[in-house]
C-alpha atoms as a PDB file:
ATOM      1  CA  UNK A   1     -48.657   0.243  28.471  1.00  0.00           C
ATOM      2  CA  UNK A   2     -47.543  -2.299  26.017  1.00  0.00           C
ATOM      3  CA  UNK A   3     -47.206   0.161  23.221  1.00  0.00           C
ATOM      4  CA  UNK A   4     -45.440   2.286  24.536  1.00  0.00           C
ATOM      5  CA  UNK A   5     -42.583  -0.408  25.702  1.00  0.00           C
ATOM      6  CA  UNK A   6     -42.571  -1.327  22.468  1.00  0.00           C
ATOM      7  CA  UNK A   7     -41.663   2.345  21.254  1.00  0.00           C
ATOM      8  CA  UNK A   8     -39.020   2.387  24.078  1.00  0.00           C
ATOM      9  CA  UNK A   9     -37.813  -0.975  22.246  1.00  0.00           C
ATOM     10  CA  UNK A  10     -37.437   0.608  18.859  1.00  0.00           C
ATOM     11  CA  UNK A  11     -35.475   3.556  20.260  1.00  0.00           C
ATOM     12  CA  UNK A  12     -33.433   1.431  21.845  1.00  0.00           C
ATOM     13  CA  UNK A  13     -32.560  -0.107  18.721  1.00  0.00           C
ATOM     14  CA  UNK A  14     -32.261   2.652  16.773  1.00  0.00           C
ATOM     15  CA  UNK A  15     -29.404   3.927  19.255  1.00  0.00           C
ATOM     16  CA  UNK A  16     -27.890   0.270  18.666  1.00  0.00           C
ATOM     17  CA  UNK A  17     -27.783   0.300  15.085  1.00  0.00           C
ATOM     18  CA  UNK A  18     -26.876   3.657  14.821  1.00  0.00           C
ATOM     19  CA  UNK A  19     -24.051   2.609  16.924  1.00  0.00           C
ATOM     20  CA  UNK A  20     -23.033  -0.119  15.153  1.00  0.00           C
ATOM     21  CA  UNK A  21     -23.104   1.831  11.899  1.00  0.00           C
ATOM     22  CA  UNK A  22     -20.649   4.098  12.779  1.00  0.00           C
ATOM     23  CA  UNK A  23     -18.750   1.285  13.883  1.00  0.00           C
ATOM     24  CA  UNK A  24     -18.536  -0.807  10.923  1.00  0.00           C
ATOM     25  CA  UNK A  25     -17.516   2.537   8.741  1.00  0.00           C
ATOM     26  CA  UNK A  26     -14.799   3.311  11.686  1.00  0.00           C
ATOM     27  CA  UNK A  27     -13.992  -0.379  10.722  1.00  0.00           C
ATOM     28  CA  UNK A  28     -14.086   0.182   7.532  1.00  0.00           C
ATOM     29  CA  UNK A  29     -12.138   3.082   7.258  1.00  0.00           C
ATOM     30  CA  UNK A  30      -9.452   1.670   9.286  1.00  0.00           C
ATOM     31  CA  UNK A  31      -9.282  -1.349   7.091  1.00  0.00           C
ATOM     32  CA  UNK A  32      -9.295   0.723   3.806  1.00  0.00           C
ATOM     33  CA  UNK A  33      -6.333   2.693   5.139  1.00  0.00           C
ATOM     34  CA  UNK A  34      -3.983  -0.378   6.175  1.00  0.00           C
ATOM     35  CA  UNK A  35      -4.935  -1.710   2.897  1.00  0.00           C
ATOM     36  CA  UNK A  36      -3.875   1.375   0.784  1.00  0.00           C
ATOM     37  CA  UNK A  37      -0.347   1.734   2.942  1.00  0.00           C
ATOM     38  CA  UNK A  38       0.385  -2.027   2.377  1.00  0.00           C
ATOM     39  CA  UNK A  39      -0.262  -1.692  -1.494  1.00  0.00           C
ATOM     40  CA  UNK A  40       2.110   1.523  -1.651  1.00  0.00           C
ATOM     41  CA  UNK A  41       4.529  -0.235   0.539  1.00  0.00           C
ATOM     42  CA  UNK A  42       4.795  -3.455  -1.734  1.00  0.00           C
ATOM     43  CA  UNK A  43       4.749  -1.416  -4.816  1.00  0.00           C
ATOM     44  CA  UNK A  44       7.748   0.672  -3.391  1.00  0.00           C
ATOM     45  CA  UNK A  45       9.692  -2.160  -2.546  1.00  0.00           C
ATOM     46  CA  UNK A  46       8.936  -4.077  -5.574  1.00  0.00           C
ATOM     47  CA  UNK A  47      10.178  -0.505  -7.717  1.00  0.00           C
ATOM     48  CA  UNK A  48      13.580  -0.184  -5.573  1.00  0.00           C
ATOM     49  CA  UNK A  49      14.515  -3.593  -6.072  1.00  0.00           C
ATOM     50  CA  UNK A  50      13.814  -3.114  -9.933  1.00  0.00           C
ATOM     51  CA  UNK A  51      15.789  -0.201  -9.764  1.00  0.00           C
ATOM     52  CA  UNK A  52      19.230  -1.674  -8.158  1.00  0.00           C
ATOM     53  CA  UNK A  53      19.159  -4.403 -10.831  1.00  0.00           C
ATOM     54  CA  UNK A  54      19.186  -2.061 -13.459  1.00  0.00           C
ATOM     55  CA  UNK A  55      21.878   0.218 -11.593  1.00  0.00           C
ATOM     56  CA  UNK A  56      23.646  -2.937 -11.130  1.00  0.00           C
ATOM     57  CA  UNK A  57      23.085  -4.096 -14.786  1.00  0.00           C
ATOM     58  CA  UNK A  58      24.379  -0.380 -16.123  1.00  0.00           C
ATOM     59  CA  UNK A  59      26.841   0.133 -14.147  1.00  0.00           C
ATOM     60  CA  UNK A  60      28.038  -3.758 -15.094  1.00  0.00           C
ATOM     61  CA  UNK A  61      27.620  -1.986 -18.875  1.00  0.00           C
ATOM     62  CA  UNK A  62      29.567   0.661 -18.480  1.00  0.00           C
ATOM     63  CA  UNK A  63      32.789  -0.971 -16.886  1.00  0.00           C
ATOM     64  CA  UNK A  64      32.598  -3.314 -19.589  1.00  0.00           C
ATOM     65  CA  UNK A  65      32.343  -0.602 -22.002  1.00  0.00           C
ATOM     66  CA  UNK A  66      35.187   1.517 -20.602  1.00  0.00           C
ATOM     67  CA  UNK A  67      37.973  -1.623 -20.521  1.00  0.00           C
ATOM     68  CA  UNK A  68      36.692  -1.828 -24.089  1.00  0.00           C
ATOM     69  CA  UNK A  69      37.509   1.537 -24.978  1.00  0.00           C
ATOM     70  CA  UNK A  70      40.727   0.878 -22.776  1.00  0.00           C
ATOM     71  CA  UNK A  71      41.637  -1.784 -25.055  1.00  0.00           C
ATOM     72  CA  UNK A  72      41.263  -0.094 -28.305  1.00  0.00           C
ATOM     73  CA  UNK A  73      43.221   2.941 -26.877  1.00  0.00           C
ATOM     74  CA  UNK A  74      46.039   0.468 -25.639  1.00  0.00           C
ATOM     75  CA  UNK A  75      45.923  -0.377 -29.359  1.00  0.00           C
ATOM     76  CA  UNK A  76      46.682   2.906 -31.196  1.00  0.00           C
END
């Protein structure tokens, strides 16, 4: 009688950890995912802020340029 609570014992726990296996990669999953949208989100926002200082820089270049060109025209 003993054994064979102990063999309803070990299925018992083989349910439970098979439970909490699929738990922990549910859990993991999960985590992985968050972790790959905040990475892309940061990245994005650090790019599109890189990218409207250097429109702001060019287009700062090219106004400077054209009353430049202005000038020289005024010139001739």
């Amino acid at each position: 009688m003993d054994n064979n609570k102990n063999e309803q014992n070990k299925d018992h726990v083989k349910i439970y950890d098979k439970y909490m296996y699929v738990s922990q990669e549910k859990f993991k999953s999960a985590i992985l995912i968050i972790v790959v949208f905040l990475m892309g989100f940061i990245t994005g926002f650090l790019a599109r802020e890189s990218t409207e200082k250097n429109n702001e820089t060019n287009e700062n270049n090219i106004n400077s340029s054209y009353s430049v060109e202005m000038n020289k025209s005024e010139r001739i």
